[in-house]
N, C-alpha and C. Protein backbone atom coordinates (compact mmCIF):
# COMPACT_ATOMS: atom_id res chain seq x y z
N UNK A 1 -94.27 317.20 185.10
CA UNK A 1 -93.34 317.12 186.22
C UNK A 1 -93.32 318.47 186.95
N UNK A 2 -93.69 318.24 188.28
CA UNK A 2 -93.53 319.52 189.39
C UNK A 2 -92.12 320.29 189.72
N UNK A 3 -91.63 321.10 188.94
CA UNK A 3 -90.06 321.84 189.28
C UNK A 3 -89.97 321.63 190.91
N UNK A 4 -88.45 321.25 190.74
CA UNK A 4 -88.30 321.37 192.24
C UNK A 4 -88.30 322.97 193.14
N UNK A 5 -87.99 323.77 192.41
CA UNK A 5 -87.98 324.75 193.44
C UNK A 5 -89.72 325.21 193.79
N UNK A 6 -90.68 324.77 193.17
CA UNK A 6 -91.93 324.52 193.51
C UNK A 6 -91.85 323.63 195.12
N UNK A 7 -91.38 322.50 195.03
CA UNK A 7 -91.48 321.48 196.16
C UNK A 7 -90.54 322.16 197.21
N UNK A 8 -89.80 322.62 196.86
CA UNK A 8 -88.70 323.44 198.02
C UNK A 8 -89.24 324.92 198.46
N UNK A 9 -90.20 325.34 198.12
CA UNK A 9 -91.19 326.55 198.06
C UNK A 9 -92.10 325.89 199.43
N UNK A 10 -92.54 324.81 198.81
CA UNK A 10 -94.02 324.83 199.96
C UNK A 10 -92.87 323.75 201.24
N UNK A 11 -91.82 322.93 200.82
CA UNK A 11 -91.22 322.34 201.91
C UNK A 11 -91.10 323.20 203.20
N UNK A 12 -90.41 324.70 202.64
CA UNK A 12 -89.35 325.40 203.64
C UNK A 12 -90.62 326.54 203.93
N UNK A 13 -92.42 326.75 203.39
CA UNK A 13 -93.06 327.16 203.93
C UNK A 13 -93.87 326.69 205.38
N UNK A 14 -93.41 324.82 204.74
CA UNK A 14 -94.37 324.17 206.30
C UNK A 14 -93.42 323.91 207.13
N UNK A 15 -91.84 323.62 206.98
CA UNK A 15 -91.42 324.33 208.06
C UNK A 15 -91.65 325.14 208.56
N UNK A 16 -91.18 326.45 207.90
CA UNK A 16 -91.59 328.01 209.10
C UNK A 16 -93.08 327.47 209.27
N UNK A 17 -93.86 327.16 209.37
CA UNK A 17 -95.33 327.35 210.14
C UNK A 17 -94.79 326.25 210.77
N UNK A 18 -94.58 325.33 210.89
CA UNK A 18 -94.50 324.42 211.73
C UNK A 18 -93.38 324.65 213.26
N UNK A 19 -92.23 325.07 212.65
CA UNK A 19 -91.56 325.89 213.68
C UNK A 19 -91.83 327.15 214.53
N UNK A 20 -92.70 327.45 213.47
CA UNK A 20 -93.67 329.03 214.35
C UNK A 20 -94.44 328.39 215.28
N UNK A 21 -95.21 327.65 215.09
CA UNK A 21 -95.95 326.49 215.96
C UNK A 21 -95.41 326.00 217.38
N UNK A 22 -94.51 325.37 216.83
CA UNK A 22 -93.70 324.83 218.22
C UNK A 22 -93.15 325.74 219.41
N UNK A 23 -93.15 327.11 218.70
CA UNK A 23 -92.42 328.13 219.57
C UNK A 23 -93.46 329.21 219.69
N UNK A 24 -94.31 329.28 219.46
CA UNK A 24 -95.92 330.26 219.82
C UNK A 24 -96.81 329.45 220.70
N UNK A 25 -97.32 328.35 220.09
CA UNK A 25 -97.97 327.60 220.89
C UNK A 25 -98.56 327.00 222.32
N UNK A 26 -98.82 326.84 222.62
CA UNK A 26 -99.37 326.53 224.08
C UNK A 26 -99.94 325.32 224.14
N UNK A 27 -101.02 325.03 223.57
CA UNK A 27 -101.67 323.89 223.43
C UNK A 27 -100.83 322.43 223.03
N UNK A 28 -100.89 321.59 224.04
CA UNK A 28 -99.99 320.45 223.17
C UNK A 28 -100.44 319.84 222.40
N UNK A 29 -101.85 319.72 221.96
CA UNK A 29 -102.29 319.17 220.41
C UNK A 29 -102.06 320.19 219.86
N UNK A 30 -101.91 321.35 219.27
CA UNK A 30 -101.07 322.25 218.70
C UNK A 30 -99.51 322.42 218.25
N UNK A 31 -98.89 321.87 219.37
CA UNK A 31 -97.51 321.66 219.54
C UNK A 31 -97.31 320.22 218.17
N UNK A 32 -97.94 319.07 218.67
CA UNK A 32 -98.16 317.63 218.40
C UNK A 32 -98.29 317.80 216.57
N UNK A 33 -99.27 318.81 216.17
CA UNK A 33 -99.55 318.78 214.84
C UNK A 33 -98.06 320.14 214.30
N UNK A 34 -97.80 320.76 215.25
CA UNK A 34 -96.45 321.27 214.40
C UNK A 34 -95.59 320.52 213.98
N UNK A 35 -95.39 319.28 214.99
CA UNK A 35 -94.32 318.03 214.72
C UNK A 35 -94.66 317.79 213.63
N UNK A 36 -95.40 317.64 213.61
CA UNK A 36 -96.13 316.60 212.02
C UNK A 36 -95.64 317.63 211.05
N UNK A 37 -95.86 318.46 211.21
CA UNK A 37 -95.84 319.72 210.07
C UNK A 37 -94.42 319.42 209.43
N UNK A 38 -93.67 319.50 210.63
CA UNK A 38 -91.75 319.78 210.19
C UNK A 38 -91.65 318.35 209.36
N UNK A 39 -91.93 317.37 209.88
CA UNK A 39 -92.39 316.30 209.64
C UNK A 39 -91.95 316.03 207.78
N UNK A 40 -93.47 316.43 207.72
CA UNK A 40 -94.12 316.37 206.50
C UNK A 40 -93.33 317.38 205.79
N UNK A 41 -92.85 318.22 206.05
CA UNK A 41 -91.60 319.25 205.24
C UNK A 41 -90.50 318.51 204.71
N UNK A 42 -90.11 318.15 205.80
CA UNK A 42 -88.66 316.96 205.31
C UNK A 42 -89.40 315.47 204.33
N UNK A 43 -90.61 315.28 204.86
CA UNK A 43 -91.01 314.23 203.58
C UNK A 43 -91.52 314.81 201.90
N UNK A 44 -91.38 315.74 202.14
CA UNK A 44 -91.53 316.53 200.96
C UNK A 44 -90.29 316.90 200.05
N UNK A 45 -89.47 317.25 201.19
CA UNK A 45 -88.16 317.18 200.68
C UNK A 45 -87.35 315.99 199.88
N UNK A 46 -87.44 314.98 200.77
CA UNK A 46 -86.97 313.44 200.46
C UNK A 46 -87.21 313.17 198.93
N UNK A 47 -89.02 313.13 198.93
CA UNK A 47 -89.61 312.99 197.57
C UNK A 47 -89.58 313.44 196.54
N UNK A 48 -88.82 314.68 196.54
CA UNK A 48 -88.78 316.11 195.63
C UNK A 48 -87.06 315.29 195.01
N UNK A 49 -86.49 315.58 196.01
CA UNK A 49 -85.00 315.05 195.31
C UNK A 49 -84.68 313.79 194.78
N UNK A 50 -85.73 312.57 195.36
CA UNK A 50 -85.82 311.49 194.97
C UNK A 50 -86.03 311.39 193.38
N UNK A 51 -87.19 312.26 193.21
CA UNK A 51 -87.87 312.74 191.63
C UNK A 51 -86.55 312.94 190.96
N UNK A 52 -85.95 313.80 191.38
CA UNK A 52 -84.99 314.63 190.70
C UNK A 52 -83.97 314.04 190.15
N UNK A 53 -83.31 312.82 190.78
CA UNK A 53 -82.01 311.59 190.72
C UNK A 53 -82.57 310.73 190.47
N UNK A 54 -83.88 310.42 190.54
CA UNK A 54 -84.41 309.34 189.51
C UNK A 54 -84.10 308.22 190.68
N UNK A 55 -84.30 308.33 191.78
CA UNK A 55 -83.74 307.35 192.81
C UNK A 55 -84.72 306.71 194.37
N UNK A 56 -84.61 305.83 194.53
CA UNK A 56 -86.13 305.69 195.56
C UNK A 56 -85.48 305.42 196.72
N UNK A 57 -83.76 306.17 197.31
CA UNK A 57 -83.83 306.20 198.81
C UNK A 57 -84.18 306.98 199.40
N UNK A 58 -84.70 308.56 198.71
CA UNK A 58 -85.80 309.02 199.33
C UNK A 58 -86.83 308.85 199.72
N UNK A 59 -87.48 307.96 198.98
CA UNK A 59 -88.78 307.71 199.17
C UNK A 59 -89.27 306.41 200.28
N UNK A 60 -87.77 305.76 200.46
CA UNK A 60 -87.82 304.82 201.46
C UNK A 60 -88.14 305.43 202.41
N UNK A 61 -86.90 306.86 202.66
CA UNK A 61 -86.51 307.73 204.05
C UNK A 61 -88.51 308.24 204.43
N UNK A 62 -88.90 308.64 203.29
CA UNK A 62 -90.17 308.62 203.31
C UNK A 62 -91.23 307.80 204.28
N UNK A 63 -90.85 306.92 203.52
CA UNK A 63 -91.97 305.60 204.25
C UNK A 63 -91.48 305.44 206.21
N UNK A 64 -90.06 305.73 205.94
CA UNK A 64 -89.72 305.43 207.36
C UNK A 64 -90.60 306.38 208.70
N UNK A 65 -90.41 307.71 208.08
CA UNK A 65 -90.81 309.29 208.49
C UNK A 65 -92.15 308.99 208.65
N UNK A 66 -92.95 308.61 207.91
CA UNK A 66 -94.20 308.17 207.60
C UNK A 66 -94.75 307.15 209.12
N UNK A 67 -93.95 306.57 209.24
CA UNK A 67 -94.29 305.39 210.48
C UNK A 67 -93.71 306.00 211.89
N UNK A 68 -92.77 306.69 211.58
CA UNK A 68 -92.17 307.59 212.99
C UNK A 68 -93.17 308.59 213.55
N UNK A 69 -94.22 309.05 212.39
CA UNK A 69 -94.52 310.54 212.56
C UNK A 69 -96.18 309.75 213.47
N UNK A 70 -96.45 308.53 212.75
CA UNK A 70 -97.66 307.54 212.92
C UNK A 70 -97.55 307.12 214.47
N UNK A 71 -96.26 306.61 214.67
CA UNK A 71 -95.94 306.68 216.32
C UNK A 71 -95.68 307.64 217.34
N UNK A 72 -95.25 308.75 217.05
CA UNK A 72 -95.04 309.85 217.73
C UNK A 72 -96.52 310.26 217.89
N UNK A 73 -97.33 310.40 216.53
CA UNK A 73 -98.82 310.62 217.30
C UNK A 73 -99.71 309.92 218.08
N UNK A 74 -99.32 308.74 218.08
CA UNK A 74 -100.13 307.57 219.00
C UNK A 74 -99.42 307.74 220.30
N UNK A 75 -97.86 307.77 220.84
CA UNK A 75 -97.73 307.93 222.12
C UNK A 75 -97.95 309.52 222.60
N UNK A 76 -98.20 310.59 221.74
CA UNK A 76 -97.60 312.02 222.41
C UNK A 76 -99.60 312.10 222.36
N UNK A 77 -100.22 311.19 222.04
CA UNK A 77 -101.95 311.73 222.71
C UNK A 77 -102.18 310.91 223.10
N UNK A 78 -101.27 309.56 223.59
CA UNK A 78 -101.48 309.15 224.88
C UNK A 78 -101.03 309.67 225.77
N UNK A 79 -99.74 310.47 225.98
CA UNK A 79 -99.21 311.16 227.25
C UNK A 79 -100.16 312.36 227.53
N UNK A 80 -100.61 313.21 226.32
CA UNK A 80 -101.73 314.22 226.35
C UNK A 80 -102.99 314.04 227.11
N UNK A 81 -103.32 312.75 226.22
CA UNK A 81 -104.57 312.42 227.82
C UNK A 81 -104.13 311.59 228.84
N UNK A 82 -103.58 311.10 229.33
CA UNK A 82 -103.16 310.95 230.60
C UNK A 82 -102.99 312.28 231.65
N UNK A 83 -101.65 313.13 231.00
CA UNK A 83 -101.56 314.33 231.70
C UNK A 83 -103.03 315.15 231.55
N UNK A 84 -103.76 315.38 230.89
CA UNK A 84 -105.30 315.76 230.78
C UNK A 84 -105.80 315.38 231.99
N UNK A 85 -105.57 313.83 232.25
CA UNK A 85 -106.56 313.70 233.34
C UNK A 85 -106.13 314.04 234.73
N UNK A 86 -104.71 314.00 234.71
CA UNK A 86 -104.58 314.49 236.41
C UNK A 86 -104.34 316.43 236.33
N UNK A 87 -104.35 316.89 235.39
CA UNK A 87 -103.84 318.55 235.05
C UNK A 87 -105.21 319.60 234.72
N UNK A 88 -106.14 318.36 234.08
CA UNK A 88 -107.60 319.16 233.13
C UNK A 88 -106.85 320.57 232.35
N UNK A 89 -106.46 320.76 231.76
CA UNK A 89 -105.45 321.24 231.00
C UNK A 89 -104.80 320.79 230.03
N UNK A 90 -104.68 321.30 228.81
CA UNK A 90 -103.69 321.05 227.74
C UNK A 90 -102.59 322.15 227.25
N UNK A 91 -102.57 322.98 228.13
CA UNK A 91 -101.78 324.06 228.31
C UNK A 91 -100.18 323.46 228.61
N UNK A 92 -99.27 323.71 227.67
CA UNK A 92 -98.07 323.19 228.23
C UNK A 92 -97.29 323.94 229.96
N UNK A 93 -97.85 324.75 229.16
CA UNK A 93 -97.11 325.42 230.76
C UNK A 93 -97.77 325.27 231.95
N UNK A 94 -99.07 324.65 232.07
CA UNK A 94 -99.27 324.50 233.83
C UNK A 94 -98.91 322.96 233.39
N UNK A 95 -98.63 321.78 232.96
CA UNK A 95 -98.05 320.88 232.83
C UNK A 95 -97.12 320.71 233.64
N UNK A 96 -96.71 320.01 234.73
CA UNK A 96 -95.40 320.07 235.61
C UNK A 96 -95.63 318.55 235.88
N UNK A 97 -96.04 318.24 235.30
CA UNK A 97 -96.42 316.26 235.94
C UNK A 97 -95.44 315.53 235.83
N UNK A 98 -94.60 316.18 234.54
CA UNK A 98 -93.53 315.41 234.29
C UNK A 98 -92.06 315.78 234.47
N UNK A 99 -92.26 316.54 235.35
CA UNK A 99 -90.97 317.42 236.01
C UNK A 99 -90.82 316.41 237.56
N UNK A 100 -89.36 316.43 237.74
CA UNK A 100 -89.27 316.16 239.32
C UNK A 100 -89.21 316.96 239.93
């Protein structure tokens, strides 16, 4: 059995990279895989305490996160290439397509 403060070690490490990400970044497939990152932190989390209480509504919260994170990447690189094609850019900041 993996100690939890092991799982709470690498959880609250892919946060900070993942939050470093979101706020350094430029690139929105860059941005897109930080999401995932924070993501996958909190599903790490879920699973870790789930272990711990001997209990599987973490691991539901899991599966849910799991299908949210599956959709967020299917629409946010469809908006990516769309804006790609009228911007030629993946730079968030010359991005204004979606500003009024």
């Amino acid at each position: 059995m993996i100690p939890i403060a092991w799982s709470l070690t690498l959880s609250a490490t892919l946060l900070a990279i993942g939050i470093f990400g979101l706020l350094v970044q430029r690139s929105a497939l860059r941005v897109l895989v930080s999401v995932e990152l924070v993501l996958n932190a909190a599903n790490i989390n879920f699973v870790a305490f789930a272990n711990l209480h001997g209990q599987s509504d973490g691991l539901i919260f899991t599966l849910f996160i799991i299908a949210l994170a599956a959709a967020e990447a299917a629409v946010g690189l469809a908006i990516l290439l769309h804006a790609y094609r009228h911007v030629r850019s993946v730079d968030v900041n010359k991005m204004t397509l979606l500003r009024w």
